[in-house]
C-alpha atoms as a PDB file:
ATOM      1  CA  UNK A   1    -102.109 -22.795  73.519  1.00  0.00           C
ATOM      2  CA  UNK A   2    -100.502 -19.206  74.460  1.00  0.00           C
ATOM      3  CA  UNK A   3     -97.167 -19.431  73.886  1.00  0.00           C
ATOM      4  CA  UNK A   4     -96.525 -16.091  75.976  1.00  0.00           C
ATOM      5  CA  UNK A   5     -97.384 -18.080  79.534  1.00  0.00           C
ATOM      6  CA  UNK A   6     -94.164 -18.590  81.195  1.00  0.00           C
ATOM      7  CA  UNK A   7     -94.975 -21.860  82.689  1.00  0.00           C
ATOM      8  CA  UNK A   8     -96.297 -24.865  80.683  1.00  0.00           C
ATOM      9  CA  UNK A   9     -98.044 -26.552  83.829  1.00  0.00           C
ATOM     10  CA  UNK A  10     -98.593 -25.676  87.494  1.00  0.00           C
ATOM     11  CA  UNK A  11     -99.809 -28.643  89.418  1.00  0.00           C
ATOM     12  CA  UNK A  12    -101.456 -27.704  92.564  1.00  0.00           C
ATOM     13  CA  UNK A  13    -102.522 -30.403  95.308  1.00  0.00           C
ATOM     14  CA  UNK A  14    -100.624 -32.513  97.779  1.00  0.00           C
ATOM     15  CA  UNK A  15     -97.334 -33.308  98.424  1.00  0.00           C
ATOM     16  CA  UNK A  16     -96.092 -36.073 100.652  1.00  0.00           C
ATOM     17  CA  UNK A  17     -93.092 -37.440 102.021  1.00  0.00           C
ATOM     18  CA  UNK A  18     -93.009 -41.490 101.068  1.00  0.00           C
ATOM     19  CA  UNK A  19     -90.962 -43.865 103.338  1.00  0.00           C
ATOM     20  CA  UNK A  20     -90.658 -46.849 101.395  1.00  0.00           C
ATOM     21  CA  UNK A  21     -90.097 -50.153 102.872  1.00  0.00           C
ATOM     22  CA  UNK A  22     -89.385 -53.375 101.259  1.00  0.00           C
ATOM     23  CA  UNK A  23     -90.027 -56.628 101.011  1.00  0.00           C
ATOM     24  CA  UNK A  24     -93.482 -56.600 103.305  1.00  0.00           C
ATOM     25  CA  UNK A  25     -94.967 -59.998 102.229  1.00  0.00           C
ATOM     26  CA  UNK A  26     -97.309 -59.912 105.447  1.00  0.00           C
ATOM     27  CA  UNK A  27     -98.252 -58.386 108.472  1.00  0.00           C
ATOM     28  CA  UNK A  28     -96.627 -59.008 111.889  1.00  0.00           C
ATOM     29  CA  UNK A  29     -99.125 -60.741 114.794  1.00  0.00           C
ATOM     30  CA  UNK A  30     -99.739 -58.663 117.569  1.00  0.00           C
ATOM     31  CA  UNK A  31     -96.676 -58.891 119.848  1.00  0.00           C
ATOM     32  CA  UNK A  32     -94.177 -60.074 117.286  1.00  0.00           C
ATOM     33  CA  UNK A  33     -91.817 -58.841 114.856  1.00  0.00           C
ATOM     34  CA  UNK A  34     -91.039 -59.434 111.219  1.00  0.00           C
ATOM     35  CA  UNK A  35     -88.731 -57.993 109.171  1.00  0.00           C
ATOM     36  CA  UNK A  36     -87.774 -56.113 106.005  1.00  0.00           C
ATOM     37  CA  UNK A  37     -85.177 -55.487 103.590  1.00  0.00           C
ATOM     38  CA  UNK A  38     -84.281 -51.822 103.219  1.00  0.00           C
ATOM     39  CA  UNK A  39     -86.066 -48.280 103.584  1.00  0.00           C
ATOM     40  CA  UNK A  40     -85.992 -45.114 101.344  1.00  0.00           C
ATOM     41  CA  UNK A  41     -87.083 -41.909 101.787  1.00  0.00           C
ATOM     42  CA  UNK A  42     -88.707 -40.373  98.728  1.00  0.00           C
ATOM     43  CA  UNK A  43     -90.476 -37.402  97.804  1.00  0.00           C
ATOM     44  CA  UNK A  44     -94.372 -38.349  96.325  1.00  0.00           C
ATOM     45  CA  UNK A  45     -97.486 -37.153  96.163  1.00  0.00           C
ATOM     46  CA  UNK A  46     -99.523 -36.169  92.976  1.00  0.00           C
ATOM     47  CA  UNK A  47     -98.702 -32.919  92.846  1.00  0.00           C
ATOM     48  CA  UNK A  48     -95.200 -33.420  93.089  1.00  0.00           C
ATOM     49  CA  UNK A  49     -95.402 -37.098  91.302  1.00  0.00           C
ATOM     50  CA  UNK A  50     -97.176 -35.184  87.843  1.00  0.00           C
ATOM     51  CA  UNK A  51     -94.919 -31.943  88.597  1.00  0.00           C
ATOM     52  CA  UNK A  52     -91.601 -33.795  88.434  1.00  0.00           C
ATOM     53  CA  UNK A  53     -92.068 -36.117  85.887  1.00  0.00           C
ATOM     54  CA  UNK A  54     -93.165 -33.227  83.451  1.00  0.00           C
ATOM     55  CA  UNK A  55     -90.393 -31.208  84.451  1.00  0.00           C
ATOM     56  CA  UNK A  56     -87.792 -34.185  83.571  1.00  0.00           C
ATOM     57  CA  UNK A  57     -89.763 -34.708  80.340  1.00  0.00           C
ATOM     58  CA  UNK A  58     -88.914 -31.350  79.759  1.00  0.00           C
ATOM     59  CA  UNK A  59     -91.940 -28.730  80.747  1.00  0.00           C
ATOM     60  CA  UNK A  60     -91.666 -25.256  82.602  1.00  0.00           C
ATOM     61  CA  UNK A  61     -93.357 -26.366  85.695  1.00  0.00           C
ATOM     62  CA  UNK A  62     -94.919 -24.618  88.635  1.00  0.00           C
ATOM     63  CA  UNK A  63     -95.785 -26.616  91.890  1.00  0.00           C
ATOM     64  CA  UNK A  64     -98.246 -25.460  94.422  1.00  0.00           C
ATOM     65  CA  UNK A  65     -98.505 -27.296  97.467  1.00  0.00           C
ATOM     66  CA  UNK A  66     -98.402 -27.166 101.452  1.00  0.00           C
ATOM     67  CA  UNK A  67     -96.079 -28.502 103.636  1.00  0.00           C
ATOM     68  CA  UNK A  68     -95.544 -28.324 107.726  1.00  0.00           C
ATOM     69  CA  UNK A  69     -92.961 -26.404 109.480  1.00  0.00           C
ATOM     70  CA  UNK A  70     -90.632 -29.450 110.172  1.00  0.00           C
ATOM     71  CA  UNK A  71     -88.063 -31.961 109.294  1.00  0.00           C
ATOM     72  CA  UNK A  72     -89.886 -33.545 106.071  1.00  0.00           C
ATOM     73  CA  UNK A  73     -91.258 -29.908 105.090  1.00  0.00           C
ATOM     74  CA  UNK A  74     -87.673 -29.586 104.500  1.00  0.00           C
ATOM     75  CA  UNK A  75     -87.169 -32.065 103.049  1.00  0.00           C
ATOM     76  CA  UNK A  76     -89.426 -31.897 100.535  1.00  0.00           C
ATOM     77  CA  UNK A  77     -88.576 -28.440  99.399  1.00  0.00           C
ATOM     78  CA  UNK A  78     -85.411 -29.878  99.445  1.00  0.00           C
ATOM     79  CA  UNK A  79     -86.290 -32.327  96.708  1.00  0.00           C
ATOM     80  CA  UNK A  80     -87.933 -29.496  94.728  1.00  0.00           C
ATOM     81  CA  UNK A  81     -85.163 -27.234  94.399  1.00  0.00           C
ATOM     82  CA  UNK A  82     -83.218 -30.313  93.404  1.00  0.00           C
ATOM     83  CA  UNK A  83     -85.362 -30.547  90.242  1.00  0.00           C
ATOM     84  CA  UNK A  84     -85.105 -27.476  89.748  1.00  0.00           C
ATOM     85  CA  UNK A  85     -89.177 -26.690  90.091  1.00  0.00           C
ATOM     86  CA  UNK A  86     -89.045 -23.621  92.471  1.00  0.00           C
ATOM     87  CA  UNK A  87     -90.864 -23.170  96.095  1.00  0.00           C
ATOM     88  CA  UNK A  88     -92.205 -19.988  96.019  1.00  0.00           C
ATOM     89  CA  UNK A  89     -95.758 -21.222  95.951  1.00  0.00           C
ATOM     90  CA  UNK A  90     -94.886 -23.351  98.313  1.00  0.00           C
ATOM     91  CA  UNK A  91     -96.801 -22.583 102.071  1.00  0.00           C
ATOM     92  CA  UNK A  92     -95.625 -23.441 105.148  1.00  0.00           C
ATOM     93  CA  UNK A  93     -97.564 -23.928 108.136  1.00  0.00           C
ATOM     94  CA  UNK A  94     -96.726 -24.990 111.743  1.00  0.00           C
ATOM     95  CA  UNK A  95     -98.731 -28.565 111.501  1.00  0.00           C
ATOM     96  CA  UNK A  96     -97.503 -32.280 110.267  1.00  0.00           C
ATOM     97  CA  UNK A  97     -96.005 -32.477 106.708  1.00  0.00           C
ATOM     98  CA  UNK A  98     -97.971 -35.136 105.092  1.00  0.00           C
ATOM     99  CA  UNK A  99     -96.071 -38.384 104.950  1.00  0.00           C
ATOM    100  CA  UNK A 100     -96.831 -42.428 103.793  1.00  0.00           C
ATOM    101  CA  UNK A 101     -95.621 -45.636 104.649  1.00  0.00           C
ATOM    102  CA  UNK A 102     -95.219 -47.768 101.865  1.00  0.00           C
ATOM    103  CA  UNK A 103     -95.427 -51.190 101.987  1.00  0.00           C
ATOM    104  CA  UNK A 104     -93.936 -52.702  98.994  1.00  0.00           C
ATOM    105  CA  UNK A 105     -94.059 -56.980  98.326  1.00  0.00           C
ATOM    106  CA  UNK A 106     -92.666 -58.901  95.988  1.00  0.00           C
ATOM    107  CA  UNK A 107     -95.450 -58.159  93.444  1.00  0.00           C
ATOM    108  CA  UNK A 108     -94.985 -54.532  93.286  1.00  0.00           C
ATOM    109  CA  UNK A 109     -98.464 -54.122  94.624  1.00  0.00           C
ATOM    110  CA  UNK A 110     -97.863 -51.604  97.436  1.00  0.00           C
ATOM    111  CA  UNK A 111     -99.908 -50.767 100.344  1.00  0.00           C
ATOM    112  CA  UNK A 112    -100.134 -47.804 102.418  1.00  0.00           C
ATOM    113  CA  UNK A 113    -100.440 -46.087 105.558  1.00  0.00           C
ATOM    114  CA  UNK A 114    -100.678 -42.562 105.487  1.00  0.00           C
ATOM    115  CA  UNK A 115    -100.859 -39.233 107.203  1.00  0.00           C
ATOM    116  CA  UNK A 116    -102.575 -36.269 105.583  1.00  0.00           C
ATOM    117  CA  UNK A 117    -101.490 -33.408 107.876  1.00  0.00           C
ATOM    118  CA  UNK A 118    -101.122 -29.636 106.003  1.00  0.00           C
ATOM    119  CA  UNK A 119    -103.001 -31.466 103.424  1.00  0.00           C
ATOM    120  CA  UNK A 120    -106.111 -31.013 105.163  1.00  0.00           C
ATOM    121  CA  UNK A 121    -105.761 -27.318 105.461  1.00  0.00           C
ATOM    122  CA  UNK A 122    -104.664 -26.454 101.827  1.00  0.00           C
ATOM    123  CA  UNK A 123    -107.190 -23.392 100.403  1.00  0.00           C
ATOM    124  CA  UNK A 124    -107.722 -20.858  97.878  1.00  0.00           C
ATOM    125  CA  UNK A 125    -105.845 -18.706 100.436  1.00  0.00           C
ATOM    126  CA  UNK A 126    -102.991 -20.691  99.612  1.00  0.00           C
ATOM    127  CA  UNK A 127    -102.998 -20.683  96.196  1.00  0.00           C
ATOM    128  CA  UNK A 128    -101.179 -17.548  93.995  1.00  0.00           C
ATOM    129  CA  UNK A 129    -104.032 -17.124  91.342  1.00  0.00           C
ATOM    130  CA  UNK A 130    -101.481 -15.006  89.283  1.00  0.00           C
ATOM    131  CA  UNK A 131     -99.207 -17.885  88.258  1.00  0.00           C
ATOM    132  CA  UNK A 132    -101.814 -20.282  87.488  1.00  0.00           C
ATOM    133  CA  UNK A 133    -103.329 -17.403  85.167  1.00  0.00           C
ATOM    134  CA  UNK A 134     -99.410 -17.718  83.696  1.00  0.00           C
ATOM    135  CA  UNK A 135     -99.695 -21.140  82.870  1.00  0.00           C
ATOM    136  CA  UNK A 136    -101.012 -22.805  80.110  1.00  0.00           C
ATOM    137  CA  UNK A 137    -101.942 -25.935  81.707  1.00  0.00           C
ATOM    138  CA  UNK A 138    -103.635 -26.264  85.468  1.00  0.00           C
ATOM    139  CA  UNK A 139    -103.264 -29.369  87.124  1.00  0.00           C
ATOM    140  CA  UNK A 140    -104.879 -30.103  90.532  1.00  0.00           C
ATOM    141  CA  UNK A 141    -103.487 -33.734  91.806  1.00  0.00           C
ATOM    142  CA  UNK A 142    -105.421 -35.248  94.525  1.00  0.00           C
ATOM    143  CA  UNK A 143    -109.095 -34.392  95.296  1.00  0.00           C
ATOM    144  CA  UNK A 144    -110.905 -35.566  97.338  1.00  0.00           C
ATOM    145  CA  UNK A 145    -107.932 -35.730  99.848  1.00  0.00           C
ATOM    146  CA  UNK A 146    -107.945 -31.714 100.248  1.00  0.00           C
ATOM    147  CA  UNK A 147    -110.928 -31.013 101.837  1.00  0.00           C
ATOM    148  CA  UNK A 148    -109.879 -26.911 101.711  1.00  0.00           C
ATOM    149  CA  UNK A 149    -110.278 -27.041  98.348  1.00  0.00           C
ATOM    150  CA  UNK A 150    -112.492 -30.074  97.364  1.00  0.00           C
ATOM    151  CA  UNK A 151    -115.981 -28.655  95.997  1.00  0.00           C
ATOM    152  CA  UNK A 152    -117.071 -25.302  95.502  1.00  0.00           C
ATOM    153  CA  UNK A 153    -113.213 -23.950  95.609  1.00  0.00           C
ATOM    154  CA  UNK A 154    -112.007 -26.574  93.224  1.00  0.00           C
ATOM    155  CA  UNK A 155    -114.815 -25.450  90.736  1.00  0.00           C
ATOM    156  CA  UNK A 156    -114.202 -21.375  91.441  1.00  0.00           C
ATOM    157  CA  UNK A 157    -110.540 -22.647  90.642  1.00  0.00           C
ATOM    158  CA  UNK A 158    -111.754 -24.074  87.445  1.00  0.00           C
ATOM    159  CA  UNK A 159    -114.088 -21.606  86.383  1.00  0.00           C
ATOM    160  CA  UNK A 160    -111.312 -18.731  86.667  1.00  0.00           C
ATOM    161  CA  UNK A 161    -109.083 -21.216  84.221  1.00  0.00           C
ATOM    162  CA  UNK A 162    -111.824 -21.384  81.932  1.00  0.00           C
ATOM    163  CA  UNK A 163    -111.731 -17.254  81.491  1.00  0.00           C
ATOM    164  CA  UNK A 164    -108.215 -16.845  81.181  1.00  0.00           C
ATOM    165  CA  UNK A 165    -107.617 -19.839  78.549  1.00  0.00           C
ATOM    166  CA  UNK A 166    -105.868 -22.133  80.822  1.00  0.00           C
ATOM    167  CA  UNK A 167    -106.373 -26.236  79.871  1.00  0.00           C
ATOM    168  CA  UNK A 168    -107.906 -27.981  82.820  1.00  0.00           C
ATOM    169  CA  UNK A 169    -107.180 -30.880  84.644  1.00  0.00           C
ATOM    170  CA  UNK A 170    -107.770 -32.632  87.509  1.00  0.00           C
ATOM    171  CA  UNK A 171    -106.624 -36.262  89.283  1.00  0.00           C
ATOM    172  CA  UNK A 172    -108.792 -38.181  91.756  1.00  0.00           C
ATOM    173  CA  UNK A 173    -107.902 -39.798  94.761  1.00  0.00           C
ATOM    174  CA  UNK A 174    -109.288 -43.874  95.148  1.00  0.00           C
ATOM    175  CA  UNK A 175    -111.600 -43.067  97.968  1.00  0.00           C
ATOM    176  CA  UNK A 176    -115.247 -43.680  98.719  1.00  0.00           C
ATOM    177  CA  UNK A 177    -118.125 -41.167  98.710  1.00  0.00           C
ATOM    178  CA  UNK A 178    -116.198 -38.950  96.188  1.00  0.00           C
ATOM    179  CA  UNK A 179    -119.127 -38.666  93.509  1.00  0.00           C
ATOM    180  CA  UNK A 180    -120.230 -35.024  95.263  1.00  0.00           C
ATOM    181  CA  UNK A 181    -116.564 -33.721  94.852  1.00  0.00           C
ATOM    182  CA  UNK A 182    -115.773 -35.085  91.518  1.00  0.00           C
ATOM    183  CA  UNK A 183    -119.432 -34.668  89.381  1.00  0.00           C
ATOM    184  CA  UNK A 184    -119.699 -30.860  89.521  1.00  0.00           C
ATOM    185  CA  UNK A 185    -116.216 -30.292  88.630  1.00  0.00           C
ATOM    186  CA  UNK A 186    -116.648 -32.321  85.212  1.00  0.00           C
ATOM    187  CA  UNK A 187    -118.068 -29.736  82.932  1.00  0.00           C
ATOM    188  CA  UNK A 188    -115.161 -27.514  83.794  1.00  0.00           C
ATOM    189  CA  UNK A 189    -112.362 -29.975  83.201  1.00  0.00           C
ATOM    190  CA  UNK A 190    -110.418 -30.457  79.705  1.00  0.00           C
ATOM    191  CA  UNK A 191    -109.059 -33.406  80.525  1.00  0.00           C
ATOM    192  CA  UNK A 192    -109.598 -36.454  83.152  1.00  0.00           C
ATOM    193  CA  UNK A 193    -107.928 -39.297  83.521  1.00  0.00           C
ATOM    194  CA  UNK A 194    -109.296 -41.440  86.681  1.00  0.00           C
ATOM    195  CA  UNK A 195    -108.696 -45.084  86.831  1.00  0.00           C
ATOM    196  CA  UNK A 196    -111.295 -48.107  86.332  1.00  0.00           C
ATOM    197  CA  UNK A 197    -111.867 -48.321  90.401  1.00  0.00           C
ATOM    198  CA  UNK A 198    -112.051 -44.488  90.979  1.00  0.00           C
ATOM    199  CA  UNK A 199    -114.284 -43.976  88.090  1.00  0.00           C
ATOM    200  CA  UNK A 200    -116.547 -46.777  89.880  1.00  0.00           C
ATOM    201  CA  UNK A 201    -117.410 -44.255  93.149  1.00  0.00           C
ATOM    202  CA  UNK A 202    -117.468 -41.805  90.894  1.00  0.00           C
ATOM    203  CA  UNK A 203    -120.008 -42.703  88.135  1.00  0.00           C
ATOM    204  CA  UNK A 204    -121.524 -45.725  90.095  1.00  0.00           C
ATOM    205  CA  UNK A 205    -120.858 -47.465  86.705  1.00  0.00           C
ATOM    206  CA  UNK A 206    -118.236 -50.683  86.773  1.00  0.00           C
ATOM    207  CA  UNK A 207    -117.863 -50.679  83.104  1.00  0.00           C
ATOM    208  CA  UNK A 208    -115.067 -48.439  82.003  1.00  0.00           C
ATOM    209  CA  UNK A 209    -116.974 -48.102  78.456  1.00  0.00           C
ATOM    210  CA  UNK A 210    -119.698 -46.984  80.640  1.00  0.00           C
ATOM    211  CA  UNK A 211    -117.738 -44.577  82.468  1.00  0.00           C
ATOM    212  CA  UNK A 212    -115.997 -43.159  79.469  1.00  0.00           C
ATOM    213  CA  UNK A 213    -119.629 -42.240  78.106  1.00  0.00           C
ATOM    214  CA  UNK A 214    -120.662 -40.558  81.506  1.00  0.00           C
ATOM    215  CA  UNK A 215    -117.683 -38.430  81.710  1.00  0.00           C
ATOM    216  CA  UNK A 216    -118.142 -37.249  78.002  1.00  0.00           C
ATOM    217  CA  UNK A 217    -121.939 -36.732  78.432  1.00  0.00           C
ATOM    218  CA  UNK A 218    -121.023 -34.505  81.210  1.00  0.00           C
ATOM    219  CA  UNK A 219    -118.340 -32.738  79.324  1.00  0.00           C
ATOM    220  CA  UNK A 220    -115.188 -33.418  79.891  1.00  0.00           C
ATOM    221  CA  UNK A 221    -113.198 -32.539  76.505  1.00  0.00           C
ATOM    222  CA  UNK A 222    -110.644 -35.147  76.628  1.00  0.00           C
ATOM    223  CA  UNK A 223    -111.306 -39.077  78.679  1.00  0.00           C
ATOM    224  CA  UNK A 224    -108.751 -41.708  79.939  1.00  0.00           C
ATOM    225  CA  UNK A 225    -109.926 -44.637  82.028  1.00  0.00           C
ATOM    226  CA  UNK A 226    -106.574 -46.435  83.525  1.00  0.00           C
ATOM    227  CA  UNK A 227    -106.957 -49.999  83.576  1.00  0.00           C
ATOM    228  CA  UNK A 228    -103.546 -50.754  85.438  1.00  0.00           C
ATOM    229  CA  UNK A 229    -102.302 -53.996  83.365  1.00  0.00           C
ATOM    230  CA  UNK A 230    -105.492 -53.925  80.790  1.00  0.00           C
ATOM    231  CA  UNK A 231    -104.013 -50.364  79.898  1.00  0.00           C
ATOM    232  CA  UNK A 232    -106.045 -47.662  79.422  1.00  0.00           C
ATOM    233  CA  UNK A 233    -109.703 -46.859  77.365  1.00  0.00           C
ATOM    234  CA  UNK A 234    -109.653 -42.768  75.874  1.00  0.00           C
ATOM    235  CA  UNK A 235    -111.547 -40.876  73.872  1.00  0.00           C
ATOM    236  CA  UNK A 236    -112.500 -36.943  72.912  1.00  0.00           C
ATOM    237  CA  UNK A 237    -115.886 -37.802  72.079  1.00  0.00           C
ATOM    238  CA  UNK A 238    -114.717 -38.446  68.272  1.00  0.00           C
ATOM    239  CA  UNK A 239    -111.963 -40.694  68.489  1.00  0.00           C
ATOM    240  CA  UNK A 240    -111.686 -43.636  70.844  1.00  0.00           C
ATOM    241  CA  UNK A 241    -108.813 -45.927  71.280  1.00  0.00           C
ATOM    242  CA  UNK A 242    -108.667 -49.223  74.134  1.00  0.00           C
ATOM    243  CA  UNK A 243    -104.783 -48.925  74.276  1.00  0.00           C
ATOM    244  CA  UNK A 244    -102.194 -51.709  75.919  1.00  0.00           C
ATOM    245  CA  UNK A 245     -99.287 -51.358  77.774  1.00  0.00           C
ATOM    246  CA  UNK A 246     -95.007 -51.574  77.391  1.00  0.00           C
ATOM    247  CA  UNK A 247     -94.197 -54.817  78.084  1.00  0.00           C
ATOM    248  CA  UNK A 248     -91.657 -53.944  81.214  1.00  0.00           C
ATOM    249  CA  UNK A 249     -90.562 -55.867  84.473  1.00  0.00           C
ATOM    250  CA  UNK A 250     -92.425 -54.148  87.289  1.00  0.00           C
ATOM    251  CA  UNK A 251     -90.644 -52.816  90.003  1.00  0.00           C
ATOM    252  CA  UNK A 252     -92.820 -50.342  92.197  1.00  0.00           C
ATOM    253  CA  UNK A 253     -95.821 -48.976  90.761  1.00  0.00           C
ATOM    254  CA  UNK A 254     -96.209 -46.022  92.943  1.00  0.00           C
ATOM    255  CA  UNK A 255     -96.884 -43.050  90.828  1.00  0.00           C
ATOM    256  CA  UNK A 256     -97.993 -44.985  87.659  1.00  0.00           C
ATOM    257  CA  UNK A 257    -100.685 -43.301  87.342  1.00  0.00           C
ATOM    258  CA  UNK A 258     -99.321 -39.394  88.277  1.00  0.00           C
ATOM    259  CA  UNK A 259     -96.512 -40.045  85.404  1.00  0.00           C
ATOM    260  CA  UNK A 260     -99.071 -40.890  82.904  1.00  0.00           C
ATOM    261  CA  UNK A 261    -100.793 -38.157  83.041  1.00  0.00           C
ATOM    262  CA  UNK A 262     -97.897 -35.689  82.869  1.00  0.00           C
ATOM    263  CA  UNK A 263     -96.914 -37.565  79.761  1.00  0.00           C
ATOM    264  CA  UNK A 264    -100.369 -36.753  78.312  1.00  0.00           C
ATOM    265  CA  UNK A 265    -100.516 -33.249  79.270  1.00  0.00           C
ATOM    266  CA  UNK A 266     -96.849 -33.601  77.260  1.00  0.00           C
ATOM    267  CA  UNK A 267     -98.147 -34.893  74.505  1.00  0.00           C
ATOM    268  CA  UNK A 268    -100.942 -32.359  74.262  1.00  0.00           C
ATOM    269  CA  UNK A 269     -98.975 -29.208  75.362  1.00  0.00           C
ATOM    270  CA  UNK A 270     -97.236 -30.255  71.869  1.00  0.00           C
ATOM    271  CA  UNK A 271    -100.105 -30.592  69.944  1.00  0.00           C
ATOM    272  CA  UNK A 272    -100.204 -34.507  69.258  1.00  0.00           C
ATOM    273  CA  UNK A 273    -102.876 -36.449  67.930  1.00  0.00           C
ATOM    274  CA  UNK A 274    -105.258 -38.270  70.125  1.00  0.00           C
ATOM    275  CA  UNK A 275    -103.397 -42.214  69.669  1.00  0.00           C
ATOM    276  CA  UNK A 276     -99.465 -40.635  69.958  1.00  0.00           C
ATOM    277  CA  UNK A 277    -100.381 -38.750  73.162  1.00  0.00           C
ATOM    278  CA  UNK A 278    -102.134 -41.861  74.830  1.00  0.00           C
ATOM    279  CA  UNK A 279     -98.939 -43.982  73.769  1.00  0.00           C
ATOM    280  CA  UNK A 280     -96.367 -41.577  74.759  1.00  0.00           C
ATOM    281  CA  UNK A 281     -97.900 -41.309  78.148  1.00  0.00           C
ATOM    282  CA  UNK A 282     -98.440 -45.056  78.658  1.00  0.00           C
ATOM    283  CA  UNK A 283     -94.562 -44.621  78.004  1.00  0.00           C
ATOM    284  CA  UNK A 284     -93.573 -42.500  80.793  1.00  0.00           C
ATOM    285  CA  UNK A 285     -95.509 -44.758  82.580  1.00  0.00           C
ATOM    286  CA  UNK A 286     -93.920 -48.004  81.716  1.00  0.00           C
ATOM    287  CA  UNK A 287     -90.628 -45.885  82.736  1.00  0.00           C
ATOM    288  CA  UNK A 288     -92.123 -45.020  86.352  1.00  0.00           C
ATOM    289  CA  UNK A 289     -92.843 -48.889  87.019  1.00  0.00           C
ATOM    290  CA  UNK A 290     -89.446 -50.259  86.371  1.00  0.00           C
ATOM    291  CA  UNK A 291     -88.056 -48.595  89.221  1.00  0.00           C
ATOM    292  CA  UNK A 292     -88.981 -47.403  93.079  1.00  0.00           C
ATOM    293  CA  UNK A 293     -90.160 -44.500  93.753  1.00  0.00           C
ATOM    294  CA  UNK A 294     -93.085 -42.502  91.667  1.00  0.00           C
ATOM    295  CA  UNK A 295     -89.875 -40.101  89.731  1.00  0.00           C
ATOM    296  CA  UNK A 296     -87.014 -42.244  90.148  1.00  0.00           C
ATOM    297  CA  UNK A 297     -87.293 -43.680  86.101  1.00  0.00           C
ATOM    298  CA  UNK A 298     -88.400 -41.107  84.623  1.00  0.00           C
ATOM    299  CA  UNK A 299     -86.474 -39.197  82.059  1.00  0.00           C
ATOM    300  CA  UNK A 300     -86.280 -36.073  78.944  1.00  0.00           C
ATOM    301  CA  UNK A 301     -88.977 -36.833  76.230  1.00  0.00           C
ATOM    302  CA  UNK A 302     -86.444 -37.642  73.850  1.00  0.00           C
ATOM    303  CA  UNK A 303     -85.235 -40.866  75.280  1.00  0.00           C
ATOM    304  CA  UNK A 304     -89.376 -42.102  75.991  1.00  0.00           C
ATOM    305  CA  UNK A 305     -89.562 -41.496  72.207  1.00  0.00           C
ATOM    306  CA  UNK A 306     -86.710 -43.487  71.385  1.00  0.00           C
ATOM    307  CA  UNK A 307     -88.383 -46.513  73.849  1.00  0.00           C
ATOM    308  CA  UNK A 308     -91.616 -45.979  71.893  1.00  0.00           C
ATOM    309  CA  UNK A 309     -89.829 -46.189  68.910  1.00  0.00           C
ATOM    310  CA  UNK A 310     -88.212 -50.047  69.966  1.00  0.00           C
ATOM    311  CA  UNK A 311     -90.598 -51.524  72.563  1.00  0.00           C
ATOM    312  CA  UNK A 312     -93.792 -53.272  71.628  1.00  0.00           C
ATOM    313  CA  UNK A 313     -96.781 -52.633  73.226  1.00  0.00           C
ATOM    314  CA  UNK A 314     -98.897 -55.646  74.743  1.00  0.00           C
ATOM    315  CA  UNK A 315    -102.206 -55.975  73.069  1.00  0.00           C
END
């Protein structure tokens, strides 16, 4: 990849405000109260989610995003300058920041109620085409969930990447009816890593060796089908590898997935085979789950190596 680019990733997509509560075992009857432990406020999102975690791995990242004119907007930008990922690509507009509540029980398995605010007005008149040309690597985290950009934008987006040698990637969001947003984009994209259920709207196919094939035959350069604890099927249309996972106590697995991929785009930003890059990632990944919050574990490159380097992998 050109070395000249001054960032190695901009990931461009939505950004939301998490409040985390836990332990939600059940929901209350209507009329009655139950109660909870404690309550964080974390950033999230998959732009931010895939942003942060490559920029702690140690990546040049750019983030490009929308958030409202408010208290969380703040505080989000907040969070970014904390990382040290700048917020000039950042827009503002007068509407709701997007935010989620987290539910989290004791098996890790959250659920959530969320509010999509700026989200749903994020464009190409938004975006600063001129630092995605500078980066070697374009992310966009969450279609299907920005309907300013979902479709024919996404794939202008894409296209433009395409003619000025910038990799390609792009993250779904588990949602129904997403096959028309997701299926034209394909032949444009570099790399794609959905999981099992996503892939399911997507390719109406339920076998992930079945959806691997679908998104190859259409194109895509590089395939990863998550499998959450079953670990993750990829290939590049030559090699193909069902991988495992790190055999970690779960704590929150909010982000999994958004930390895995920015430890593949790692691994290929730095030219590793097919098999190190799928391990490395599952890696980061296995450092997102052992702690709240989509960021909170994750850490340089160096010390995932080193956990690689001790820590079996469940077959």
């Amino acid at each position: 990849m050109n070395n000249m680019k001054k960032f190695d990733l901009t990931c461009l997509g939505i950004i939301v405000l998490d409040v985390i509560a836990k332990t939600i075992n059940r929901f209350p009857e209507e009329g009655t109260t139950e109660y909870f432990d404690s309550m964080k406020i974390l950033p999230g999102g998959c732009a931010f989610n895939t942003g942060v975690a490559a920029k702690r791995l140690g990546l040049q990242v750019n983030i490009q995003c929308k958030v409202g004119n408010d208290l969380f907007g703040n505080i989000l930008s907040d969070f970014l300058r904390k990382e040290n990922i700048g917020t000039d690509n950042v827009a503002v507009e007068k509407e709701s920041t997007a935010y989620s509540f987290v539910m989290l029980p004791d098996s890790g398995q959250r659920r959530i109620y969320h509010i999509p605010g700026v989200n749903n007005t994020y464009c190409l008149d938004d975006v600063d085409i001129d630092s995605i040309k500078d980066s070697k690597v374009l992310h966009i985290a969450g279609s299907s969930l920005l309907p300013g950009l979902d479709g024919e934008p996404t794939i202008e987006l894409l296209k433009f990447c395409r003619d000025n040698k910038v990799f390609t990637s792009m993250d779904p969001v588990y949602k129904k009816n997403i096959a028309g947003i997701i299926v034209p984009a394909l032949p444009y994209l570099d790399l794609f890593l959905p999981n099992n259920d996503e892939s399911e709207y997507i390719t109406g196919l339920k076998e992930p060796e079945d959806q691997l094939k679908f998104y190859i035959d259409k194109g895509v350069e590089i395939v990863g089908i998550k499998m959450g604890e079953k670990g993750v099927l990829i290939s590049n249309g030559k090699e193909k590898f069902n991988l495992g996972i790190y055999d970690v106590t779960v704590s929150d697995t909010t982000g999994a997935g958004d930390t895995f991929i920015a430890g593949f785009i790692y691994g290929i930003l730095h030219e590793w085979d097919l098999l190190t890059t799928a391990k490395f990632a599952t890696a980061t990944a296995a450092h997102c789950v052992q702690n709240e919050g989509a960021t909170s574990g994750i850490v340089e490159a160096g010390k995932i190596l080193e956990f690689m380097g001790k820590t079996a992998i469940k077959i």
